[in-house]
Protein backbone atom coordinates (compact mmCIF):
# COMPACT_ATOMS: atom_id res chain seq x y z
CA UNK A 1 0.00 0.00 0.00
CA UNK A 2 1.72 3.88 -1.11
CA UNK A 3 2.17 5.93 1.50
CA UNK A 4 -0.49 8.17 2.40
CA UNK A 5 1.47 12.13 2.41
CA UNK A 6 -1.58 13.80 2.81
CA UNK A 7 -2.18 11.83 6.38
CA UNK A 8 1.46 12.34 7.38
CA UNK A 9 1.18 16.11 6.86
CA UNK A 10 -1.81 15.97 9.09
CA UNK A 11 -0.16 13.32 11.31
CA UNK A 12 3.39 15.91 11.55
CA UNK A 13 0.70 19.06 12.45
CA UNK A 14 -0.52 16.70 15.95
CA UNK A 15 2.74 15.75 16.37
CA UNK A 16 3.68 19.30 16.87
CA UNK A 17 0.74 19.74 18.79
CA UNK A 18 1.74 17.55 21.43
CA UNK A 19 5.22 18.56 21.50
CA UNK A 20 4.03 22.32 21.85
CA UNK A 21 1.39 20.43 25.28
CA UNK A 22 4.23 19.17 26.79
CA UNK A 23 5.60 22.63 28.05
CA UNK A 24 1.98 24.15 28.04
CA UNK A 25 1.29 23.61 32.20
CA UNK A 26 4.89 25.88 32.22
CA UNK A 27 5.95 29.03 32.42
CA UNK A 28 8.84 27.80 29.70
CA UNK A 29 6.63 28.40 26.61
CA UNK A 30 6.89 32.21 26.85
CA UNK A 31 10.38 31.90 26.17
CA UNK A 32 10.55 30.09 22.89
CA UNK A 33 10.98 32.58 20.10
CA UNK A 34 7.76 33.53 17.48
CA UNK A 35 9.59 31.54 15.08
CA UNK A 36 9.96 28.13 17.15
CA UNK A 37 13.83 26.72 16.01
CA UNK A 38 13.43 24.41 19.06
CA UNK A 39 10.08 22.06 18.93
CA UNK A 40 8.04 21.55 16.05
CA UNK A 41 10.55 22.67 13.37
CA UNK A 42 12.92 21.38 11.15
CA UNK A 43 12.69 18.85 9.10
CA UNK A 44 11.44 16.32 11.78
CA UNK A 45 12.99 13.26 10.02
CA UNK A 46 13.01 10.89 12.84
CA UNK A 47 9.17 11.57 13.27
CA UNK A 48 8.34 11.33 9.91
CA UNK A 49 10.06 7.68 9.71
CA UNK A 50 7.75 6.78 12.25
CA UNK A 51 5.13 8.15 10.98
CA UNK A 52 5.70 6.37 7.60
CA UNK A 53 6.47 2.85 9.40
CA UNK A 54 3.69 2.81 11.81
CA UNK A 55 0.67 2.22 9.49
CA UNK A 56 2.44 -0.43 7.38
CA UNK A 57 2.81 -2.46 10.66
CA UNK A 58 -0.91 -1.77 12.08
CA UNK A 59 0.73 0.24 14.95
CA UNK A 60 -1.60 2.19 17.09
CA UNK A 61 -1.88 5.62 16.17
CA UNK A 62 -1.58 7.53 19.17
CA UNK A 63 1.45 5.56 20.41
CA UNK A 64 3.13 6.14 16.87
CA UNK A 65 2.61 9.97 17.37
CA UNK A 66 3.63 10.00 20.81
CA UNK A 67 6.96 8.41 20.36
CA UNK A 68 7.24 10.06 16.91
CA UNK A 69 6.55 13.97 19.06
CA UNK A 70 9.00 12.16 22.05
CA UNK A 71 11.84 11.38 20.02
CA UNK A 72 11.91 14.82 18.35
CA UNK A 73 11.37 16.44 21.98
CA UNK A 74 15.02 14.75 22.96
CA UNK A 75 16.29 15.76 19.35
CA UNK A 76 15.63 19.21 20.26
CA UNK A 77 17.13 19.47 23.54
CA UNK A 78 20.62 17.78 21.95
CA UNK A 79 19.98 20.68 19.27
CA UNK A 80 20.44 23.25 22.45
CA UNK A 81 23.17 21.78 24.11
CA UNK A 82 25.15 21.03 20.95
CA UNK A 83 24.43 24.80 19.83
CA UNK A 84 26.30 25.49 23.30
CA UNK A 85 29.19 23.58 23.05
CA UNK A 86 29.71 24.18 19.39
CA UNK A 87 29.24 28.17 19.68
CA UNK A 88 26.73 27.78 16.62
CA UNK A 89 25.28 31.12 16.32
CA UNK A 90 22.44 29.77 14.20
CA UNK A 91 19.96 26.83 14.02
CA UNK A 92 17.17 25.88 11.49
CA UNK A 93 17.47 29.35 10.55
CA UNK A 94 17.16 31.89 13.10
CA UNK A 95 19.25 32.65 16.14
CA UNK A 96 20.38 29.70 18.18
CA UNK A 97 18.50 29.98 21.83
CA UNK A 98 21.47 30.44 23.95
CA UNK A 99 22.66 33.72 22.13
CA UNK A 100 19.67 35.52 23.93
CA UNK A 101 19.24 33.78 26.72
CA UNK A 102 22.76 32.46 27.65
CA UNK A 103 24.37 29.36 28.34
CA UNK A 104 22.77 28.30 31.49
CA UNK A 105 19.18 29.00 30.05
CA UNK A 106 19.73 26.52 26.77
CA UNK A 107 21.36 23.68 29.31
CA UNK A 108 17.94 24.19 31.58
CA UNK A 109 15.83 24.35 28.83
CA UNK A 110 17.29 20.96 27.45
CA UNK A 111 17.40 19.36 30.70
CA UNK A 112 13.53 19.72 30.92
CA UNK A 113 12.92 18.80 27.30
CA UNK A 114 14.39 15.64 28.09
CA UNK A 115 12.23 14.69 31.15
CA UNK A 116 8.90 15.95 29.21
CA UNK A 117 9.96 13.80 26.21
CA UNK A 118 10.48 10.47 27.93
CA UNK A 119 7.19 11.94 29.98
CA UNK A 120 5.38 11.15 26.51
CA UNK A 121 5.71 7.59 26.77
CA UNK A 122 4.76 6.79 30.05
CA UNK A 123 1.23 6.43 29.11
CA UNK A 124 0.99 4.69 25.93
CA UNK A 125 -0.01 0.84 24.97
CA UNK A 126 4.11 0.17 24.87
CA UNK A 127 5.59 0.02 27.42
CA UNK A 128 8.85 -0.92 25.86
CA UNK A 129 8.81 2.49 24.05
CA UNK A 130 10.14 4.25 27.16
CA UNK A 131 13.03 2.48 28.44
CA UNK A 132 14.06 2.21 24.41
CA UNK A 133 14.39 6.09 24.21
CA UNK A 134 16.23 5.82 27.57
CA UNK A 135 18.45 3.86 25.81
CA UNK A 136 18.90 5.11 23.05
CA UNK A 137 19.21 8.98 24.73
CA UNK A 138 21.96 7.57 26.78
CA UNK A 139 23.94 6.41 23.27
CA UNK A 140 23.82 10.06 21.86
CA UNK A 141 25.23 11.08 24.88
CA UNK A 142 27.66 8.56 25.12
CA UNK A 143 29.09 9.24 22.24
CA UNK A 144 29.16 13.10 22.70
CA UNK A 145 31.29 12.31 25.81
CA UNK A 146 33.89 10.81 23.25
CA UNK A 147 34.02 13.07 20.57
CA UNK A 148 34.39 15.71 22.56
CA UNK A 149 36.42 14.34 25.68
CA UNK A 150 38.40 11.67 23.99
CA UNK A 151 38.62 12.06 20.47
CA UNK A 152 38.29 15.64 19.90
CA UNK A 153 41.92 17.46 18.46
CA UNK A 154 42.55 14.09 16.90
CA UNK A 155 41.39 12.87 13.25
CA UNK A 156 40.49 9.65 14.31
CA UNK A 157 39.99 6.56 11.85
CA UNK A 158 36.91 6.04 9.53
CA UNK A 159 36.22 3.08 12.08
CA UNK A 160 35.65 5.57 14.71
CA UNK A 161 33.94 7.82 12.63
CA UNK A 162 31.08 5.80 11.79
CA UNK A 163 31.26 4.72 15.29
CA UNK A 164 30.45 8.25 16.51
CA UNK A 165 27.65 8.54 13.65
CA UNK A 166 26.10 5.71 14.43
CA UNK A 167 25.32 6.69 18.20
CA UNK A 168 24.72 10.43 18.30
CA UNK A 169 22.43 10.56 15.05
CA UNK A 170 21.67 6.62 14.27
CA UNK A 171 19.92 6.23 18.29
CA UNK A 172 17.26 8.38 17.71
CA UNK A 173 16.61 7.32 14.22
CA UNK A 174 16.67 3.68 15.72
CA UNK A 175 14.13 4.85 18.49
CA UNK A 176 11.96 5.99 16.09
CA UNK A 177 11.88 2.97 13.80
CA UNK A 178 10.96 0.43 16.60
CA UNK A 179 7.92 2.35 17.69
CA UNK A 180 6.49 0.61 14.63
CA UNK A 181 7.91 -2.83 15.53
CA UNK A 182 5.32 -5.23 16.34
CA UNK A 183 5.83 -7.40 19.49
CA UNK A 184 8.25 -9.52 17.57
CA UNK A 185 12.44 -9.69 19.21
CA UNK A 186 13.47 -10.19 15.24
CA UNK A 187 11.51 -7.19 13.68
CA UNK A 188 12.60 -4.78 17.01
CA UNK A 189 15.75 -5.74 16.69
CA UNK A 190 15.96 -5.54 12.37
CA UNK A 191 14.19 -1.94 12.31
CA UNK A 192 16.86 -0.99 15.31
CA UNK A 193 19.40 -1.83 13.33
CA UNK A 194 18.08 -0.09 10.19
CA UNK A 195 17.66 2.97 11.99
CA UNK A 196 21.22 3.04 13.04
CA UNK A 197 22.47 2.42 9.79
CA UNK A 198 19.97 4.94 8.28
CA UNK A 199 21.22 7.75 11.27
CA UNK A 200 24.89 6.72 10.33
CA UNK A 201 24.10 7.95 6.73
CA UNK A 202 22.64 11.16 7.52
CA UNK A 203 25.24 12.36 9.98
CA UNK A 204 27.95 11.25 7.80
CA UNK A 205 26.28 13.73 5.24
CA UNK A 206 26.16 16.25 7.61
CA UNK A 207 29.75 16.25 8.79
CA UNK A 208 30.17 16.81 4.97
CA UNK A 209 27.88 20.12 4.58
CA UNK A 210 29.79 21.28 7.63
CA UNK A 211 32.79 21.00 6.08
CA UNK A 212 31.85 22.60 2.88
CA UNK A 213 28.13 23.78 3.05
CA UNK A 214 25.95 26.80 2.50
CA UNK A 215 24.29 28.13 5.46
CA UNK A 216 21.56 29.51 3.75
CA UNK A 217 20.63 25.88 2.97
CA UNK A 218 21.44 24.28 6.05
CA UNK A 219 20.03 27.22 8.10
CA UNK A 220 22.59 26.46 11.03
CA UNK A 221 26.19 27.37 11.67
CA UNK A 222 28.38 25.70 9.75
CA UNK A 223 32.40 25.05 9.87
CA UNK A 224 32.20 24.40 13.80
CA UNK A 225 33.21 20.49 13.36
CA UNK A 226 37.18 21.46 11.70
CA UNK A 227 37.09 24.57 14.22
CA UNK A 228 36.83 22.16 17.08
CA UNK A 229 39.03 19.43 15.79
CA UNK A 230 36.23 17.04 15.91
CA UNK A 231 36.44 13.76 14.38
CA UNK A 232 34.34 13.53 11.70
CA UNK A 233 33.93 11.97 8.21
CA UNK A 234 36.28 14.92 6.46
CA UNK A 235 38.68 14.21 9.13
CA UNK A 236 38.93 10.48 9.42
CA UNK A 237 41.01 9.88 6.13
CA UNK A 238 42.51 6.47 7.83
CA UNK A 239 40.89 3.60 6.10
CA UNK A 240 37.95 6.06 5.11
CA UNK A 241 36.38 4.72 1.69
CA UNK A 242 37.27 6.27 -1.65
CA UNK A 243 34.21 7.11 -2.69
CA UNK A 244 32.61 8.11 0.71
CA UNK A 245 29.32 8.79 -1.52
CA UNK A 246 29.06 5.77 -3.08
CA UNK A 247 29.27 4.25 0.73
CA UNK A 248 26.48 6.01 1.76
CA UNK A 249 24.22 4.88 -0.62
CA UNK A 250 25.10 1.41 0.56
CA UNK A 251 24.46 2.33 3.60
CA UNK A 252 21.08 3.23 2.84
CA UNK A 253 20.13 -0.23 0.75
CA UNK A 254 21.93 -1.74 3.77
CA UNK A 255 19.16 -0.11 5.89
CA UNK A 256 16.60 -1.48 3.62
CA UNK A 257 18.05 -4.71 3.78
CA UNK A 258 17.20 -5.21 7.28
CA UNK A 259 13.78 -5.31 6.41
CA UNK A 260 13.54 -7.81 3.87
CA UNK A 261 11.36 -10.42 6.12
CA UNK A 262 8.63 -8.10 6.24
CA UNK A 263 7.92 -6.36 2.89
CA UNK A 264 5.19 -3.58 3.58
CA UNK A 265 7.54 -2.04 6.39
CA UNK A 266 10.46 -2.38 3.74
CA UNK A 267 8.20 -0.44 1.22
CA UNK A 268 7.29 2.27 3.91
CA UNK A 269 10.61 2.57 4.44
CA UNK A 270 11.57 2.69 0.84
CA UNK A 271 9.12 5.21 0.18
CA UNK A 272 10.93 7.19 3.20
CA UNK A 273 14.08 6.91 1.69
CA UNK A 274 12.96 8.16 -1.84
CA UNK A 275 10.34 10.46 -0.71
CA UNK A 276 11.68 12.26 2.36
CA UNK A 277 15.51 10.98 2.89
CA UNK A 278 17.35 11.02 -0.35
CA UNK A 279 16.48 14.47 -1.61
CA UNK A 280 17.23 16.03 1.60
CA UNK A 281 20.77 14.22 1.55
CA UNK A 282 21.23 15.29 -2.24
CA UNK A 283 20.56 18.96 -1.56
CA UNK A 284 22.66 18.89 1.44
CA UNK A 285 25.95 17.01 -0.64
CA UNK A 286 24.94 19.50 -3.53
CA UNK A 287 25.13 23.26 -1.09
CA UNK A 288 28.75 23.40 -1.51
C-alpha cells in the first residue's frame, strides 16, 4: 500500500501539537521565540520515519505519534546543548536559543525537554517504548562524551567515525523505527538496526555540509566540526572509503536490507528513503 502524504502532513501538524502540550502547564513556553527553532521545526525526520512505518505495521496511532513527538522532543534538547558547546550562532534558521538567553538557560531548557519527552511515553499501549528512548538517549550522549572528551583534536579513523555517527544521530533514528515494531524480538531488533544504519548515513552527510556547506541551505552554523578538531567523516582519512558517496548509498540499501522479512515495512521505508531521505541528503551534498 503507497504511503499516504496527505495523512502524514496531518499526522506531523498533531505531532507538533503535542510537542508544543508538553511545556503548556509551564511558564517555559513564553520563552521560545515567534519563530519556534526548538520544537516543532525542522525537518522532523526521525518523526516522519515513524510516521511512515507505523501504518504499514498496524501500529496504534496515538502511540506512533507519541513516540514520533517524544523522540523529536530529545532531538531538540541535543539541538540546544550542541548549539552550546559548538558556539553555533544559528539553528534551522534563526538565532540559536542560547545567544539571547545564555548558556545556562539553553542547558535548563534541554534538561527539561528531556524529562517531558520520555514523559510522553509513560502512558501509551508500549511500554517498551520508554526504556528504548532511555536507551537510546543515553547512546547520543555517550558518544558526545567521546568526541568531545576523547577524540576531539585528533582525526580519528573512519572506524571511529562511523562509530560516533552511528550513536549520536543513528539512536534516535533507531528509536523511532521500533515504535512501529510489532511485538516480535526479530523485527525490534531488524528496524533498530536499520535505523542506526539509516542515522549513520545522515550524519555522515552532515559532517560533509559542515565541512563545505551553505548556510543559507542548512540554516545552522556551519564550519564548527574542523574549528573544534572534531572527528568527523572529512577528518577520518585512515581507512575512510574512496568514494565516501558511493558508501552512503550502501548504507542506505543496507538499511533497507534489514527489512527484507517483512515487505510492507520495507516499502514504507523505501518510500521514506525516496520520498523524504534522499532528496534532503542530495541537496545537502549539492550546497557546496
Amino acid at each position: 500500500m503507497p504511503t499516504d502524504k496527505n495523512q502524514i502532513t496531518k499526522q506531523l501538524k498533531t505531532v507538533q501539537t503535542i510537542m508544543a502540550d508538553s511545556l503548556r502547564n509551564t511558564n517555559i513556553s513564553k520563552l521560545l521565540p515567534s519563530r519556534n527553532n526548538i520544537m516543532g521545526s525542522g525537518k522532523m525526520l526521525r518523526a516522519q520515519l515513524a510516521l511512515f512505518l507505523g501504518p504499514a505495521n498496524g501500529g496504534d496511532e496515538k502511540t506512533t505519534l507519541h513516540a514520533a513527538a517524544a523522540v523529536e522532543i530529545i532531538h531538540g534538547a541535543s539541538l540546544l546543548h550542541d548549539d552550546v558547546i559548538d558556539g553555533g550562532l544559528l539553528r534551522r534558521g534563526a538565532p540559536t536559543f542560547w545567544k539571547k538567553h545564555g548558556t545556562n538557560g539553553a542547558i535548563l531548557l534541554g534538561d527539561l525537554l528531556v524529562f517531558k519527552g520520555l514523559g510522553l511515553l509513560v502512558k501509551v499501549e508500549r511500554t517498551d517504548l520508554l526504556q528504548e528512548l532511555i536507551n537510546m538517549s543515553a547512546h547520543v550522549c555517550q558518544s558526545e562524551v567521546e568526541q568531545e572528551l576523547l577524540l576531539r583534536g585528533t582525526p580519528g579513523t573512519w572506524e571511529e567515525c562511523e562509530q560516533i555517527a552511528r550513536a549520536k544521530t543513528g539512536s534516535l533514528f533507531a528509536s523511532a523505527a521500533v515504535a512501529a515494531a510489532k511485538d516480535d524480538p526479530g523485527q525490534v531488533e531488524a528496524l533498530r538496526e536499520a535505523g542506526f544504519i539509516l542515522g549513520t548515513a545522515y550524519q555522515l552527510v552532515d559532517d560533509i555540509l559542515d565541512c563545505s556547506g551553505n548556510e543559507a541551505v542548512s540554516g545552522k552554523t556551519l564550519g564548527k566540526d574542523q574549528e573544534r578538531g572534531k572527528t568527523t567523516a572529512i577528518t577520518a582519512t585512515k581507512n575512510a572509503p574512496n568514494n565516501p558517496i558511493e558508501h552512503i548509498d550502501s548504507l542506505l540499501a543496507a538499511s533497507s536490507e534489514q527489512l527484507s522479512a517483512w515487505p510492507d515495512l520495507q516499502t514504507a521505508w523505501n518510500d521514506f528513503l525516496e520520498e523524504v531521505m534522499k532528496p534532503i541528503l542530495k541537496k545537502h551534498l549539492s550546497a557546496g
